[in-house]
C-alpha atoms as a PDB file:
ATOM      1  CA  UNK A   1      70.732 -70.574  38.160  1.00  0.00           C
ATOM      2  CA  UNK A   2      70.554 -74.152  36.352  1.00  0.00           C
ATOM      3  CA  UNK A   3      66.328 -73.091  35.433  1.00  0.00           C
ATOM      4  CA  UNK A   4      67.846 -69.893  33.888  1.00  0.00           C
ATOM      5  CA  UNK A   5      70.990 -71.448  31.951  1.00  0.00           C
ATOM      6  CA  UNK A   6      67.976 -73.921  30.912  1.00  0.00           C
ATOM      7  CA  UNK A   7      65.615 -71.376  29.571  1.00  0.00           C
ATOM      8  CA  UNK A   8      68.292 -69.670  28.030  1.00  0.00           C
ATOM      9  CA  UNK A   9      69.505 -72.668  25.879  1.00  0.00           C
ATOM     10  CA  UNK A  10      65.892 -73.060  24.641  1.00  0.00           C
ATOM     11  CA  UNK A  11      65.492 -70.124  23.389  1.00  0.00           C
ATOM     12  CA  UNK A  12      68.972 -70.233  21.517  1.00  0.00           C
ATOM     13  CA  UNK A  13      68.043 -73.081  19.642  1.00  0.00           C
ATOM     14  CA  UNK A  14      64.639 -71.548  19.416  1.00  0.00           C
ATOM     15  CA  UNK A  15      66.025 -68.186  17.761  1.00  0.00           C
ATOM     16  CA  UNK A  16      68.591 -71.052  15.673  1.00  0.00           C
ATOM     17  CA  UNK A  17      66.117 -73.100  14.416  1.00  0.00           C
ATOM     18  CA  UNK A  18      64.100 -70.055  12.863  1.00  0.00           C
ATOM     19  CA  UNK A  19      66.914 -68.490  11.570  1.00  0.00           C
ATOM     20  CA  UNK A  20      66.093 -65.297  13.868  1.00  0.00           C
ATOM     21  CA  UNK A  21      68.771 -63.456  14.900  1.00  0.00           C
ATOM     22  CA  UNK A  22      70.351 -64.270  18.579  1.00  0.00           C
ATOM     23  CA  UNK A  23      69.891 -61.856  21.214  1.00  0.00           C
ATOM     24  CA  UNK A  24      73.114 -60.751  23.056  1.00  0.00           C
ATOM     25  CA  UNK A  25      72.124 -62.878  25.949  1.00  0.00           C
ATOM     26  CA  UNK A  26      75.025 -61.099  28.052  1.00  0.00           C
ATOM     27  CA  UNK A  27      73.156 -57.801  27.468  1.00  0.00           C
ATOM     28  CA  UNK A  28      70.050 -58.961  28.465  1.00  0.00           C
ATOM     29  CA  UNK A  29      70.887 -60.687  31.669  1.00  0.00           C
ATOM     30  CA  UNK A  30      72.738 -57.055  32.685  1.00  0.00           C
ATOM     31  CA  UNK A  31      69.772 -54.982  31.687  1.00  0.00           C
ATOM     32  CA  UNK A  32      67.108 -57.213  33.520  1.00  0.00           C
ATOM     33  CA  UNK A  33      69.201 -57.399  36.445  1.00  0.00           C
ATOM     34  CA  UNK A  34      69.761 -61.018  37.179  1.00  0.00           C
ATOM     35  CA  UNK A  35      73.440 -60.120  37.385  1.00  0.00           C
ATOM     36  CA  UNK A  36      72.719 -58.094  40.173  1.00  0.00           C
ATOM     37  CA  UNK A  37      71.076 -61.218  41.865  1.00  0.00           C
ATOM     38  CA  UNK A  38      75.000 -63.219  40.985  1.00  0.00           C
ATOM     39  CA  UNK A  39      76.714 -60.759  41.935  1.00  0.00           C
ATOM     40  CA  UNK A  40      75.022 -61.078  45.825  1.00  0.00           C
ATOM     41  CA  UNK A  41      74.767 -64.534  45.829  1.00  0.00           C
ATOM     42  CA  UNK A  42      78.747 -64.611  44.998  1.00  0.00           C
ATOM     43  CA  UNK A  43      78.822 -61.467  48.644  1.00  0.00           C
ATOM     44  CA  UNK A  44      77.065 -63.714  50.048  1.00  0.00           C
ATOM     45  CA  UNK A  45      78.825 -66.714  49.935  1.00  0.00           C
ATOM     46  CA  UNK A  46      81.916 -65.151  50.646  1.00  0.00           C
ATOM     47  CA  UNK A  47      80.684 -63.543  53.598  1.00  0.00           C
ATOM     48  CA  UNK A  48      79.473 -67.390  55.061  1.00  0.00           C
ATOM     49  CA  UNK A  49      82.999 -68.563  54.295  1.00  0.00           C
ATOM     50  CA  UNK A  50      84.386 -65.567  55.804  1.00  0.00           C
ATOM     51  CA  UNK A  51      82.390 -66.011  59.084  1.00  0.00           C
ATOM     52  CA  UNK A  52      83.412 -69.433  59.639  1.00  0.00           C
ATOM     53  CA  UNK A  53      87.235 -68.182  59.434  1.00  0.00           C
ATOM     54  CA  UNK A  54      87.649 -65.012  60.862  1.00  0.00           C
ATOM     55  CA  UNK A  55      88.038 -64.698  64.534  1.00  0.00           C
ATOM     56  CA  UNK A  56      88.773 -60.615  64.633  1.00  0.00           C
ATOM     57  CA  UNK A  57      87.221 -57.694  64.302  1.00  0.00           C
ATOM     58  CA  UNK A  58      90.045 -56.260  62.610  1.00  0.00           C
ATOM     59  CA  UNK A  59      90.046 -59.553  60.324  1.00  0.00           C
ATOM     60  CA  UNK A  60      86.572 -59.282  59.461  1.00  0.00           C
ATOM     61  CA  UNK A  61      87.084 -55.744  58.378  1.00  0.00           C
ATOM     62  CA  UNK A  62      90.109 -56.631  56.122  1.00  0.00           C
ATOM     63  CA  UNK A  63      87.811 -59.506  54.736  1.00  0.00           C
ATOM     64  CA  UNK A  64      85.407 -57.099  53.840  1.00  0.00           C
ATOM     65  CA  UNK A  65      87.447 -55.366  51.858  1.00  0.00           C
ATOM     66  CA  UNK A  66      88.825 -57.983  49.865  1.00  0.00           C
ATOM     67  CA  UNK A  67      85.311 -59.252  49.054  1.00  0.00           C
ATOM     68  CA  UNK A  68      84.439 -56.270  47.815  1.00  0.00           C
ATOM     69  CA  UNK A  69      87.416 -56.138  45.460  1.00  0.00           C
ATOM     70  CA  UNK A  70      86.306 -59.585  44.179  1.00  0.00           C
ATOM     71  CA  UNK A  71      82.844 -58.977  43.639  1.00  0.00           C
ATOM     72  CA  UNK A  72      83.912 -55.693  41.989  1.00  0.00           C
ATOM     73  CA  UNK A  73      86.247 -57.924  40.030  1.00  0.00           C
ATOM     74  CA  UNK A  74      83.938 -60.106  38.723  1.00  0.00           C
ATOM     75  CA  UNK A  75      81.072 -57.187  37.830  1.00  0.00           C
ATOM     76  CA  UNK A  76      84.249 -55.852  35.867  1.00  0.00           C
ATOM     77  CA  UNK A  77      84.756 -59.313  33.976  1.00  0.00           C
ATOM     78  CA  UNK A  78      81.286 -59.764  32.925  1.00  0.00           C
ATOM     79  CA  UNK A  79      80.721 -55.857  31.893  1.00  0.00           C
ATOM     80  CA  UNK A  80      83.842 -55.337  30.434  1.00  0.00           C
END
């Protein structure tokens, strides 16, 4: 994620420094489908969390749930 924000400064100053007109960077990382890759690593760490606190099946199952309303949540924030 940090090698990404990284390359993606670069080539904002790049496009900056020869007057070129900036990309929408937003667009791009939807279309290329890195957000897809954020979007699993943020299931997946809430799944790890969830392990270490759930002690039910039923629990688990309600977890589930609410982790899918979050990640939904956040795909909703960045595509808005």
């Amino acid at each position: 994620m940090e090698e990404f924000k990284d390359q993606a400064e670069q080539l904002f100053y790049h496009y900056k420094k020869n007057r070129l007109p900036v990309p929408n960077l937003r667009q791009q990382m939807l279309e290329s489908g890195y957000m897809d890759t954020v979007y699993d690593d943020f299931r997946s760490e809430l799944i790890v969390i969830k392990s270490g606190i759930v002690s039910s099946a039923d629990e688990a199952q309600r977890c589930n749930v609410i982790i899918d309303e979050l990640v939904q949540q956040l795909k909703d924030i960045v595509e808005g």
